[in-house]
Each structure stands twice: as structure tokens, then as C-alpha cells.
Protein backbone atom coordinates (compact mmCIF):
# COMPACT_ATOMS: atom_id res chain seq x y z
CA UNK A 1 -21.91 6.40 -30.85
CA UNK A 2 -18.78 7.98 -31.74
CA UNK A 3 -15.93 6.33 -33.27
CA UNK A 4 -13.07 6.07 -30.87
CA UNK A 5 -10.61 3.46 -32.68
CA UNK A 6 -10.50 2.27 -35.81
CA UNK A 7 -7.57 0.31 -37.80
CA UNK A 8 -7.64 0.00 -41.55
CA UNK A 9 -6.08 -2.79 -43.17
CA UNK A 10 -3.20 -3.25 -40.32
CA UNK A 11 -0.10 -5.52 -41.09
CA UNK A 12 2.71 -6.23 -39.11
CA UNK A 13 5.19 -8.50 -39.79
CA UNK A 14 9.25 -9.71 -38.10
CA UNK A 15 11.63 -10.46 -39.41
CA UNK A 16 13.79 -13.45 -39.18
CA UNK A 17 16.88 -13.87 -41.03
CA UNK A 18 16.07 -14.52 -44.51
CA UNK A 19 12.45 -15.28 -43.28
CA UNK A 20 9.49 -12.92 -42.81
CA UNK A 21 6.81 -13.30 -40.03
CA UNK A 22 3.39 -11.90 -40.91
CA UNK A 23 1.44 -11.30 -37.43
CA UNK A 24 -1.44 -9.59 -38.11
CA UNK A 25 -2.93 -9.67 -41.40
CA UNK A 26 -5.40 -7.05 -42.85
CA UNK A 27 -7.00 -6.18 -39.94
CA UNK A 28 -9.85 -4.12 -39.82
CA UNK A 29 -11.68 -2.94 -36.35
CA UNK A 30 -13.55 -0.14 -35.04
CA UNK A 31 -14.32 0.71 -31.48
CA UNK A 32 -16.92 2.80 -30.27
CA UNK A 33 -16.99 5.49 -27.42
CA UNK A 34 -18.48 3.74 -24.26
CA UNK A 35 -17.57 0.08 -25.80
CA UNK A 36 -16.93 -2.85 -23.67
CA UNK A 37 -15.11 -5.37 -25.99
CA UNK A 38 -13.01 -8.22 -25.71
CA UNK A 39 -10.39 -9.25 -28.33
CA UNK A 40 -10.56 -13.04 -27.75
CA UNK A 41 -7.83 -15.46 -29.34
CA UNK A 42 -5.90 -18.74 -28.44
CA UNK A 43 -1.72 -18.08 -27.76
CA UNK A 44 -0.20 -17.09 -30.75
CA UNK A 45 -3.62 -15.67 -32.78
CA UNK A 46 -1.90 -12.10 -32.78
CA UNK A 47 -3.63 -10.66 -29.74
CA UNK A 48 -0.74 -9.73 -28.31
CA UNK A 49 0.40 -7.97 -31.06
CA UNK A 50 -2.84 -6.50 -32.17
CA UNK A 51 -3.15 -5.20 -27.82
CA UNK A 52 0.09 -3.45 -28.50
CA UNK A 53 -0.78 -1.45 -31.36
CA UNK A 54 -3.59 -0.64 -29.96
CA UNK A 55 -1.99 0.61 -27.06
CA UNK A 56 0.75 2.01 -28.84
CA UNK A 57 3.49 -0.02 -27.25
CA UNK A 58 4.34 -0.66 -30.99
CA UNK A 59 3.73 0.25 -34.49
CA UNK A 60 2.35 -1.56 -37.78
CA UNK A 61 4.29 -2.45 -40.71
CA UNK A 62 1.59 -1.16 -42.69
CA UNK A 63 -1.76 0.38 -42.65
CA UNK A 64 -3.67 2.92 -40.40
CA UNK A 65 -4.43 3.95 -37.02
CA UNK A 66 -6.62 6.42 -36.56
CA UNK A 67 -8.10 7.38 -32.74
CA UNK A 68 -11.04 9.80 -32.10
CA UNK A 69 -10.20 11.39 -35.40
CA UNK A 70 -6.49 11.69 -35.28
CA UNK A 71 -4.01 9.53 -37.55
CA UNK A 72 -1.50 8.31 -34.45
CA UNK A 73 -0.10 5.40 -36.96
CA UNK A 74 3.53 7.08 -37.34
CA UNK A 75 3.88 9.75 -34.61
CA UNK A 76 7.74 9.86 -33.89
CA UNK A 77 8.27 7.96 -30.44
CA UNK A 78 8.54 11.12 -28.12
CA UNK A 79 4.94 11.72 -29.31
CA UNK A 80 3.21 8.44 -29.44
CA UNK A 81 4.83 8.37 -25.50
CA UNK A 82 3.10 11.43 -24.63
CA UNK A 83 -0.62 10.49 -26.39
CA UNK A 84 -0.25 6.69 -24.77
CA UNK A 85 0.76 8.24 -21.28
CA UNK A 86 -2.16 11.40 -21.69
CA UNK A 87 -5.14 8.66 -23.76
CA UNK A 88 -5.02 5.20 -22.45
CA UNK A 89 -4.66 3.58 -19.12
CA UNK A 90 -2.92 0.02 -19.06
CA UNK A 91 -4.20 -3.19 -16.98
CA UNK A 92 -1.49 -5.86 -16.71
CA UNK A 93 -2.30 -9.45 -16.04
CA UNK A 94 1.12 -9.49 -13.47
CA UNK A 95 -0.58 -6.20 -11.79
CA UNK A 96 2.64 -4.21 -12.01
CA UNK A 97 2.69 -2.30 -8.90
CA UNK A 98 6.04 -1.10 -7.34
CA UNK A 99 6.70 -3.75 -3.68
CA UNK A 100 8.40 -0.49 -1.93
CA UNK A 101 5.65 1.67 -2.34
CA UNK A 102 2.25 1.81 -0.82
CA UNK A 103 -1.13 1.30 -2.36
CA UNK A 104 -1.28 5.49 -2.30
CA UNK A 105 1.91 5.96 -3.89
CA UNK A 106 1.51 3.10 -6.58
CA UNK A 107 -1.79 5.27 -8.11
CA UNK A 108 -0.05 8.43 -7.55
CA UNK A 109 2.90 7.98 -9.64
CA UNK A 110 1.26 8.81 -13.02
CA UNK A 111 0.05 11.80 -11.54
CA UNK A 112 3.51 13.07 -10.41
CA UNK A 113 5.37 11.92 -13.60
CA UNK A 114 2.81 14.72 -15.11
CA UNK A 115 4.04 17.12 -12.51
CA UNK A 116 0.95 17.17 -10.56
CA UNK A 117 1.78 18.20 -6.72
CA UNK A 118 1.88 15.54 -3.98
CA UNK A 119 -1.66 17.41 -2.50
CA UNK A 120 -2.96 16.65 -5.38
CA UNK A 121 -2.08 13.64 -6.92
CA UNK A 122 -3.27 12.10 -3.27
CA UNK A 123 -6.78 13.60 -3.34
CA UNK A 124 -6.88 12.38 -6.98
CA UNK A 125 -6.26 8.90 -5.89
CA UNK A 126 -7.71 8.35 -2.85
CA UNK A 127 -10.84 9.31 -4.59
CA UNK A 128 -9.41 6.57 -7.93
CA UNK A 129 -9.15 3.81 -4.70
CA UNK A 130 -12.60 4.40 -3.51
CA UNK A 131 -14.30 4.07 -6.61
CA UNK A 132 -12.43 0.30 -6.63
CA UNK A 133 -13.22 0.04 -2.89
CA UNK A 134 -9.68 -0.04 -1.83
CA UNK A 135 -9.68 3.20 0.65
CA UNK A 136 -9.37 1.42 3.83
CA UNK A 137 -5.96 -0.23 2.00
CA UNK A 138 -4.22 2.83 1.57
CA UNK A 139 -0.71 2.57 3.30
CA UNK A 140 -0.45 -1.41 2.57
CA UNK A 141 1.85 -2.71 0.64
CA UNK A 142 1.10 -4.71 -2.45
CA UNK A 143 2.55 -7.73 -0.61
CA UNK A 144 -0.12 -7.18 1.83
CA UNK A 145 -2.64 -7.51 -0.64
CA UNK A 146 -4.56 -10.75 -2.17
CA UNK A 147 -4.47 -10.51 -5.87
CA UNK A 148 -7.63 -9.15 -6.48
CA UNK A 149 -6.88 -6.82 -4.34
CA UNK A 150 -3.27 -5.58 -5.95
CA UNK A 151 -5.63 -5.74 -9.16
CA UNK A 152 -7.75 -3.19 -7.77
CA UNK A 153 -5.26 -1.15 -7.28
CA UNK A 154 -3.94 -1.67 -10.98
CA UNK A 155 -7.22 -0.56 -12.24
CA UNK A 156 -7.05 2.54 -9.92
CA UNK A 157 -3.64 3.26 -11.09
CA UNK A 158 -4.91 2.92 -14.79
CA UNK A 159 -7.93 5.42 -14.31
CA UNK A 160 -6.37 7.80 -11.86
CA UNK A 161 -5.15 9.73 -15.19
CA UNK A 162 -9.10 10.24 -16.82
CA UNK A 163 -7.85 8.20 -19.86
CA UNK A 164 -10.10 7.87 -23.00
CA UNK A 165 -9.40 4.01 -23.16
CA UNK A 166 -8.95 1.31 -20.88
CA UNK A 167 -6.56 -1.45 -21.97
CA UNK A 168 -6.92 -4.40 -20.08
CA UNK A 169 -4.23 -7.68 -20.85
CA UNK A 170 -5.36 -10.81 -19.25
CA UNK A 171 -6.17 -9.05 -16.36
CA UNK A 172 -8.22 -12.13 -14.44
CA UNK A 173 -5.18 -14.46 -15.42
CA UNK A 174 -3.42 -14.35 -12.30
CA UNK A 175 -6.51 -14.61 -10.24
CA UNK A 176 -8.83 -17.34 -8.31
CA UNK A 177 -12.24 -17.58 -9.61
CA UNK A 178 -13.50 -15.15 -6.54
CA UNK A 179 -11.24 -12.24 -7.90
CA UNK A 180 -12.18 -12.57 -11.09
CA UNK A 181 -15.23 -12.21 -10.80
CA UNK A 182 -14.85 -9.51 -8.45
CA UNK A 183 -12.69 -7.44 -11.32
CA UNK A 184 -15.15 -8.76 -14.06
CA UNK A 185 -18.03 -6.93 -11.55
CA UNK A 186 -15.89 -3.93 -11.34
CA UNK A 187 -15.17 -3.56 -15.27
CA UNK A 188 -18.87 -3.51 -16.03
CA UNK A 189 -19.41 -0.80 -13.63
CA UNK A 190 -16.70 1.42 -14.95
CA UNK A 191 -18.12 0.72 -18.16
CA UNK A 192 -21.78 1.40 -17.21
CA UNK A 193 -20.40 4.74 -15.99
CA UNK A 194 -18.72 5.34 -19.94
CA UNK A 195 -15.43 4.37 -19.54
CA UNK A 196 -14.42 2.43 -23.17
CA UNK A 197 -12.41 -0.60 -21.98
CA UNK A 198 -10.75 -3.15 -24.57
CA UNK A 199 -9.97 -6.58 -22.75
CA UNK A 200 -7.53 -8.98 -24.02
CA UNK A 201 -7.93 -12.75 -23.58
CA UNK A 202 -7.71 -16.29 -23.74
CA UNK A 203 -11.18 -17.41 -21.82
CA UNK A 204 -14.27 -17.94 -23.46
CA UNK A 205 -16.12 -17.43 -20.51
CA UNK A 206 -14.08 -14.37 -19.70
CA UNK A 207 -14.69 -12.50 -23.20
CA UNK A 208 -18.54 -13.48 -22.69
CA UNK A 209 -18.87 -10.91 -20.31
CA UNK A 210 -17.94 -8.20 -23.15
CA UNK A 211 -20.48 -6.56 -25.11
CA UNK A 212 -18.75 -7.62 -28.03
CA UNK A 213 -16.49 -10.20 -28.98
CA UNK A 214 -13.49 -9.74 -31.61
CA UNK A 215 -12.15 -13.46 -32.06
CA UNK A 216 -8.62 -13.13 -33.89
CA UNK A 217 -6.87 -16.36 -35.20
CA UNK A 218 -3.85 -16.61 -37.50
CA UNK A 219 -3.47 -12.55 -37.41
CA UNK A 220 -7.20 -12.39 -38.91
CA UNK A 221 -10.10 -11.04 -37.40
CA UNK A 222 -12.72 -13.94 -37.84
């Protein structure tokens, strides 16, 4: 398998008045094309932290990022927006979705913030809410969802763009034991058909589900 992520010897740190907060310490990781892996870790292990550089929401303090071959670690901020909007698609454990618009619209609007036309865009994600089994929920609102449902539609949101990397933060926190299983099901399909997902968490049980495991603790990958 290819090598689609990996960090070399990552370091961030805040700081505090006088004070300096090391987050993540040293942190080495690869991830590979086609990967299912969750990044398991109690509150305040550095998983947030470690999900944002990985998702380029932020940057290190030191070290490398490198992703399928290309050193993204200090790309000026109109660039890292453009390769985080173009390479990875984001799954939030609140869901995210926009109350005025309809399920449609919600996976549409990455499309049209790239300029794609409205024809477009909507065959593009009607065919994104199939694939979650969503297409008889088109014109609801998220309100008129369950939560599993509204998840759905996160993850069809998230893919709807043909990103290389699926980013997924707590995204069974906010849901009964039914949905999450029912997003847990849908995750391992995606990644049976070679999507590369990365799932943030808490749960044991959860993470179990993952190919892999990456347990962080104190900012160290253990």
C-alpha cells in the first residue's frame, strides 16, 4: 500500500504567559491508502490536536507533514485552505448541517463553493445521498431528521467532493447505540470500497471497529 500520511517527529506546543504547553510530543504516524484507523485517546491525550493537524485546521510547532508525497507542513493559509477543501472531507460529531437548508442543498454546498453548476452539484449529490441511503430524504430538513440520519447526511456532504481522506471527529458521539452502529456499518463499507478514513475517539469499543488502533496519551503515541 501506498503511503498517504505520514508525520515525522510533530510538536506543537501554546503558549501561556510565561508558561509553555507542549501538546503533542514527537509524534510519529503513517497512514496508508485504503486505511481504516482510529486515533483513540482519553480527553486531553492530544487527539484533538493531533485530528487538526491532520486535517489541516492547524499547524505544528515543529516537525513534518508530508501527504501522498507532498510536504503540506507550512503552506501559507490561502493554500493549505485550498488542499484541505480539494483532499479531505470532514465528519463532525455535532453533524454541522445548515437548519434552513434541505438535505439536497446541505451536500451541495461544497460543490457550488467550487463553482460547480446547480445541475450538477444536484446529480452529484443525489447520487452522494444514495450511497448513504438517504434519497427518499431529500427536501427534509435536518430538523426532520433523527441523528443518524443528519449524520448520514454529514458523511454525504463529506464525500460528495471525491476527497483522498476521510476525517471523522467523534462522529457516533451524539448518537443512540442504533445510529451508531448504523454509521459504524456505513464507514466499513465506504472503506471496503477504498475510501481512507481516520476516526477520532474516546470509545474503546468504537476504535475496535478500526483496522488499526493509534492510542495517544500525554501528546505520545503509545
Amino acid at each position: 500500500m501506498n503511503v498517504l500520511i505520514e508525520l515525522k517527529k510533530i510538536n506543537k506546543e501554546y503558549k501561556m504567559g510565561h508558561n509553555v504547553l507542549r501538546v503533542l510530543n514527537d509524534v510519529d504516524l503513517k497512514i496508508y491508502e485504503g486505511e481504516f484507523v482510529a486515533i483513540l485517546g482519553p480527553s486531553g491525550s492530544g487527539k484533538s490536536t493531533l485530528m487538526n493537524i491532520l486535517g489541516c485546521i492547524d499547524k505544528p510547532t515543529s516537525g513534518e507533514y508530508i501527504f501522498n508525497n507532498e510536504d503540506i507542513t507550512y503552506l501559507d493559509e490561502f493554500k493549505l485552505s485550498k488542499f484541505r477543501n480539494e483532499t479531505i472531507g470532514f465528519i463532525f460529531q455535532k453533524f454541522n448541517l445548515l437548519p434552513k437548508y434541505s438535505t439536497l442543498e446541505n451536500v451541495q454546498i461544497p460543490l457550488l463553493i467550487r463553482g460547480q453548476s446547480r445541475k450538477e452539484s444536484k446529480g452529484r449529490a443525489l447520487k452522494q445521498l444514495d450511497q448513504v441511503g438517504l434519497k427518499d430524504r431529500v427536501k427534509h430538513k435536518p430538523i426532520e431528521l433523527s441523528g443518524g440520519q443528519q449524520q448520514r447526511v454529514a458523511v454525504a456532504r463529506a464525500l460528495v467532493t471525491h476527497p483522498k481522506l476521510l476525517l471523522a471527529d467523534e462522529p457516533t458521539g451524539n448518537l443512540d447505540s442504533k445510529s451508531e452502529e448504523d454509521i459504524i456499518n456505513l464507514f466499513k463499507k465506504l472503506n471496503q470500497n477504498g475510501h481512507t478514513i481516520i476516526m477520532i475517539t474516546h470509545s474503546k469499543e468504537v476504535a475496535s471497529v478500526a483496522k488499526r488502533v493509534i492510542t495517544i496519551k500525554d501528546g505520545c503515541i503509545i
